[in-house]
C-alpha atoms as a PDB file:
ATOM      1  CA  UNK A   1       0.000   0.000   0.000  1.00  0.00           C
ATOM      2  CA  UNK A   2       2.766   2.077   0.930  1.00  0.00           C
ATOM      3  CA  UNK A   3       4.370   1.690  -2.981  1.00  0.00           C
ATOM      4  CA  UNK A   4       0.956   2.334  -3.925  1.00  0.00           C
ATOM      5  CA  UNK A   5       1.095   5.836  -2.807  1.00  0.00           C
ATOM      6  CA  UNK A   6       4.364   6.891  -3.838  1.00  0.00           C
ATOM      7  CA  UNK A   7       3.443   5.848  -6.926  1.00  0.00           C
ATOM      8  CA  UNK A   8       0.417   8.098  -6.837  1.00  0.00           C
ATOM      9  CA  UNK A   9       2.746  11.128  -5.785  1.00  0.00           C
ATOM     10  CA  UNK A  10       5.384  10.437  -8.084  1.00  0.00           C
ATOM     11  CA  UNK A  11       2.703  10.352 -10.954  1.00  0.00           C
ATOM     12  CA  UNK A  12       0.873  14.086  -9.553  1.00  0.00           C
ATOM     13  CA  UNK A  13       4.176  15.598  -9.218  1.00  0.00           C
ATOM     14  CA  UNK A  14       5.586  14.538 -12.636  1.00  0.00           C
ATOM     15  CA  UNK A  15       2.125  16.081 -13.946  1.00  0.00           C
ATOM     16  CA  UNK A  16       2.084  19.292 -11.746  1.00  0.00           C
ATOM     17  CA  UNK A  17       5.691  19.827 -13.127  1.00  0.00           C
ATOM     18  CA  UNK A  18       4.622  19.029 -16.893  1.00  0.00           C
ATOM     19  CA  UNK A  19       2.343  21.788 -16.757  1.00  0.00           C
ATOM     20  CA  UNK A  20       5.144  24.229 -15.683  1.00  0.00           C
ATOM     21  CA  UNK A  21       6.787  26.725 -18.238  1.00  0.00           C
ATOM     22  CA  UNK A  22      10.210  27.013 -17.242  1.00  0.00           C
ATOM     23  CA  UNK A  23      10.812  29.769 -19.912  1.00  0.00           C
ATOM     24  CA  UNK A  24      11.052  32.999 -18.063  1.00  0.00           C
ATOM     25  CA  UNK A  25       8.991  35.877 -19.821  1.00  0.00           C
ATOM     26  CA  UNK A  26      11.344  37.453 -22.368  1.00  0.00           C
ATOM     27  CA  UNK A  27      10.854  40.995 -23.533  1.00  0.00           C
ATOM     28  CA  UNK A  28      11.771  42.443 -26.931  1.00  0.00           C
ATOM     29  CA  UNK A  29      14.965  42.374 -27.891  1.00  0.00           C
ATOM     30  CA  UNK A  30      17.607  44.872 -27.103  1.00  0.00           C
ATOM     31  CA  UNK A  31      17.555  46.555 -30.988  1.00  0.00           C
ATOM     32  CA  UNK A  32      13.789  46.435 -30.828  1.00  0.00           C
ATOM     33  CA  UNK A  33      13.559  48.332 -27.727  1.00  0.00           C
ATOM     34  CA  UNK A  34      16.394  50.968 -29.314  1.00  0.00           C
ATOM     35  CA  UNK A  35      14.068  51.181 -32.430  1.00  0.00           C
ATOM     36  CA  UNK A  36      10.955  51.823 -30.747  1.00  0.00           C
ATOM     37  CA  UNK A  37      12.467  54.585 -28.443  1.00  0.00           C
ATOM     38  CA  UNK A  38      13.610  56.882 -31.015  1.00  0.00           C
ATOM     39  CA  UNK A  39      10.157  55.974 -32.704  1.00  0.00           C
ATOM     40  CA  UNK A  40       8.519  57.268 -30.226  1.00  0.00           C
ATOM     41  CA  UNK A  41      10.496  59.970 -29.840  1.00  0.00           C
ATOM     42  CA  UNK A  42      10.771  60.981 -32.892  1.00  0.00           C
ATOM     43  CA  UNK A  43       7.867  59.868 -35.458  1.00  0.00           C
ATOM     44  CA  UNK A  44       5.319  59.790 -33.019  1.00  0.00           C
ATOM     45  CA  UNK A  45       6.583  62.101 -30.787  1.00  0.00           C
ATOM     46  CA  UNK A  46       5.645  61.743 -27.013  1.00  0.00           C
ATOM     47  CA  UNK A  47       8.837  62.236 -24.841  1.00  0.00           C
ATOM     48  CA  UNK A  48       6.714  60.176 -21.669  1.00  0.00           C
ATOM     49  CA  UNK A  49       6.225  57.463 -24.063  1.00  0.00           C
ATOM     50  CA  UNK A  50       9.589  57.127 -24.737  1.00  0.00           C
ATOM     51  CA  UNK A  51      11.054  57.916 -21.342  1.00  0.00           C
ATOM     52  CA  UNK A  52       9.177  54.701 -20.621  1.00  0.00           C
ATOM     53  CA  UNK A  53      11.961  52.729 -22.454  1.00  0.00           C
ATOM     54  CA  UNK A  54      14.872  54.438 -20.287  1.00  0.00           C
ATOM     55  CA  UNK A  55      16.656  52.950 -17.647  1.00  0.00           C
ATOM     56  CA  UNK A  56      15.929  54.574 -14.380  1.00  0.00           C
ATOM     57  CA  UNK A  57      19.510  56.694 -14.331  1.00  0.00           C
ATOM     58  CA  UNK A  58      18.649  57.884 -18.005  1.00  0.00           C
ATOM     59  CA  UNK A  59      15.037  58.733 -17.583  1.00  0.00           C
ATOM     60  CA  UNK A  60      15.633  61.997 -14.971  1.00  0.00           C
ATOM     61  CA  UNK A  61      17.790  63.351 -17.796  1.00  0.00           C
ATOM     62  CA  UNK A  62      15.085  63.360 -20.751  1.00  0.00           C
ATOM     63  CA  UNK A  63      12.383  64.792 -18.380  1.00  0.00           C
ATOM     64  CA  UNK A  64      14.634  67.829 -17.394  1.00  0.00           C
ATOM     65  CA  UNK A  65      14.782  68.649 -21.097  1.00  0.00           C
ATOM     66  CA  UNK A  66      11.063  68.781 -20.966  1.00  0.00           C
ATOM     67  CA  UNK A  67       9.736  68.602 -25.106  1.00  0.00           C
ATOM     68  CA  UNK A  68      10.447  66.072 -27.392  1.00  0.00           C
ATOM     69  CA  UNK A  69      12.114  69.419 -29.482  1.00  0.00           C
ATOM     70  CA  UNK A  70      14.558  70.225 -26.925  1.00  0.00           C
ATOM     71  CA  UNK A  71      15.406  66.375 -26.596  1.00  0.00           C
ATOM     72  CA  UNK A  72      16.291  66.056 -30.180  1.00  0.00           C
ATOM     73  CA  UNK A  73      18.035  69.668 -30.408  1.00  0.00           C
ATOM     74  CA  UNK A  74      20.251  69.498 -27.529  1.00  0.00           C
ATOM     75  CA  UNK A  75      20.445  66.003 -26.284  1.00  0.00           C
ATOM     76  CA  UNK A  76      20.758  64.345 -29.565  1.00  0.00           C
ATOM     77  CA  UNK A  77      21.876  66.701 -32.054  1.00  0.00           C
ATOM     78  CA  UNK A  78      19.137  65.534 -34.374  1.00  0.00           C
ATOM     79  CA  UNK A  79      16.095  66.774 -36.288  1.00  0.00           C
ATOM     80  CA  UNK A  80      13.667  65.417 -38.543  1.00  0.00           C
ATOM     81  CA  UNK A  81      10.388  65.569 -40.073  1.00  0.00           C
ATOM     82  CA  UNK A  82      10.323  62.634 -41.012  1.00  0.00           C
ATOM     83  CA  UNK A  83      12.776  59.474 -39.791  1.00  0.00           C
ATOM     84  CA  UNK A  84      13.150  55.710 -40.394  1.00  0.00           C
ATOM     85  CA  UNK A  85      14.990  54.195 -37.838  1.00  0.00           C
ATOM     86  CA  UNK A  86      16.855  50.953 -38.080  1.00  0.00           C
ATOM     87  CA  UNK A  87      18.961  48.901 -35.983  1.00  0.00           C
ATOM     88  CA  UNK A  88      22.255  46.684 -36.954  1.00  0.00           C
ATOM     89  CA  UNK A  89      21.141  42.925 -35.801  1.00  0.00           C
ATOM     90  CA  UNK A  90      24.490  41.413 -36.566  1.00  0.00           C
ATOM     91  CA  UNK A  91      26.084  43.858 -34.724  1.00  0.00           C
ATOM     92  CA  UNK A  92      24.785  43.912 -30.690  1.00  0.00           C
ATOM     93  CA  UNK A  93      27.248  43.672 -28.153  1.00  0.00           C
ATOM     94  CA  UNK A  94      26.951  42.476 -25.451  1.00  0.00           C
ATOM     95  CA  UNK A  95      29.383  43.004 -23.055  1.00  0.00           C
ATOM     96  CA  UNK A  96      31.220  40.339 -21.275  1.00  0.00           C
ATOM     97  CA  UNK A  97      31.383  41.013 -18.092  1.00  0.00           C
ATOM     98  CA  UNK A  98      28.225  42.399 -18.012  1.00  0.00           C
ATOM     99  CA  UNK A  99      25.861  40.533 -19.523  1.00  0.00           C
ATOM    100  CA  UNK A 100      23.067  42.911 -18.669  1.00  0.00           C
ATOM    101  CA  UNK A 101      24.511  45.782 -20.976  1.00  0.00           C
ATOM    102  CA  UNK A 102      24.155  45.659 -24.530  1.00  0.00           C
ATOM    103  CA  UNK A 103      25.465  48.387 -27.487  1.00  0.00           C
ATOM    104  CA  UNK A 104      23.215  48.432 -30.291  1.00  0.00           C
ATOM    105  CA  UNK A 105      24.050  50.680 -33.374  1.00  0.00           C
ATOM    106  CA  UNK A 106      21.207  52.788 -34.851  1.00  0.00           C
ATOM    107  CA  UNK A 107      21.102  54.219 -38.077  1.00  0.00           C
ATOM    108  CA  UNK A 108      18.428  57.504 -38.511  1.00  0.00           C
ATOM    109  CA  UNK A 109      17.800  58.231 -42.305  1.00  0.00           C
ATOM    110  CA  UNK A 110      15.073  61.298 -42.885  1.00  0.00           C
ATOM    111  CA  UNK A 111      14.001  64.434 -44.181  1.00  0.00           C
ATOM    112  CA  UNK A 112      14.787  67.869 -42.275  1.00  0.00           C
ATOM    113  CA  UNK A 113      13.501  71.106 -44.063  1.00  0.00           C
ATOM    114  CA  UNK A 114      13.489  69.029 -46.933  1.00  0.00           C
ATOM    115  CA  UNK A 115      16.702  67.872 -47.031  1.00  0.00           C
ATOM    116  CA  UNK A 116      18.218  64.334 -46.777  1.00  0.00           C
ATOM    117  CA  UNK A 117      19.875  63.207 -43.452  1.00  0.00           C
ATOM    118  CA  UNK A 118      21.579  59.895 -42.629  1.00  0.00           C
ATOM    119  CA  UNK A 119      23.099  59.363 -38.853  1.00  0.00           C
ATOM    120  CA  UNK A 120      24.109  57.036 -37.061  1.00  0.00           C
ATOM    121  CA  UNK A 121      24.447  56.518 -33.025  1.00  0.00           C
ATOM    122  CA  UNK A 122      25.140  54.046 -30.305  1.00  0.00           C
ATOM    123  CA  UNK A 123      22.860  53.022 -27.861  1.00  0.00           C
ATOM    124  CA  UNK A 124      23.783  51.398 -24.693  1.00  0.00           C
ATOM    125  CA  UNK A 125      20.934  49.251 -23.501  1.00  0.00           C
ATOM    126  CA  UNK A 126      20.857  47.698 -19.600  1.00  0.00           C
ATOM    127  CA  UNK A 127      18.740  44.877 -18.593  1.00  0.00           C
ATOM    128  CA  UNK A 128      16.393  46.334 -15.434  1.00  0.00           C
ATOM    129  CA  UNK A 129      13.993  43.609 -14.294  1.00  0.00           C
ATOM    130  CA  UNK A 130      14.281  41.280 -17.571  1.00  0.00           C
ATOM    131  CA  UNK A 131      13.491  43.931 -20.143  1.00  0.00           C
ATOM    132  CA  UNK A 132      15.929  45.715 -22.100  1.00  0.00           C
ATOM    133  CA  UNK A 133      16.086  50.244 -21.338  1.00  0.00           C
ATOM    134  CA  UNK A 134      17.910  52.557 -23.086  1.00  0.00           C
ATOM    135  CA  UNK A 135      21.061  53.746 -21.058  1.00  0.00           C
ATOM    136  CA  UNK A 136      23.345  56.145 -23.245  1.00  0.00           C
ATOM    137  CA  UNK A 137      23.433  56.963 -26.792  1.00  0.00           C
ATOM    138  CA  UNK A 138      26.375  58.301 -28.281  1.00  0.00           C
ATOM    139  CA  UNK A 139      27.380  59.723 -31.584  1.00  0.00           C
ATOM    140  CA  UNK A 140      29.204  57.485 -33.831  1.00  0.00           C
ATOM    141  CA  UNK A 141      32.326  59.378 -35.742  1.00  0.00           C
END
């Protein structure tokens, strides 16, 4: 009787643990996350939208500027009327010893007062409770 009833646990824990998804919830990736910043930032342009997708440390620094305008003037050096953004796949980095940091280049090609622009920047992404927020972005020379 005593087999009996092992047997019966052994069989409801094997099922209880079946049903389990060990697969923790994963986020967008760390150029999707880059992409859809500067999309929000800059085609549909609502700074708390993308101040959403900033780390904590970062996200002070883009309120204090206040308007999406001043944001892209002064922060970013960059203006457009009209932007697609794309992001380099094969090229994320992510650093060694920190696993949780990740540089992502992002290339900006638009229209400003009806000229052509092309730019490109780094963006330094940091994993804050398991999704990917924009840290830095730097200019590319």
């Amino acid at each position: 009787m005593h087999k009996l009833s092992t047997l019966w646990v052994a069989i409801w824990l094997l099922l209880g643990l079946a049903g389990c998804d060990s697969s923790v919830e994963r986020g967008p990736d760390a150029d999707e996350v880059a992409i859809e910043f500067f999309d929000r930032l800059y085609n549909q342009r609502n700074l708390e939208s993308a101040a959403e997708l900033a780390s904590e440390e970062y996200r002070p620094l883009l309120s204090r500027y206040g308007t999406v305008n001043a944001v892209s003037r002064y922060l970013y050096n960059m203006n457009f009327d009209q932007v697609t953004i794309e992001a380099d796949r094969q090229g994320i980095q992510l650093y060694r010893e920190q696993s949780d940091t990740a540089r992502v280049q992002v290339s900006f090609s638009g229209q400003r007062n009806n000229q052509r622009v092309e730019t490109l920047r780094d963006v330094v992404l940091v994993r804050q409770n398991n999704r990917w927020r924009v840290s830095r972005v730097m200019e590319v020379f």
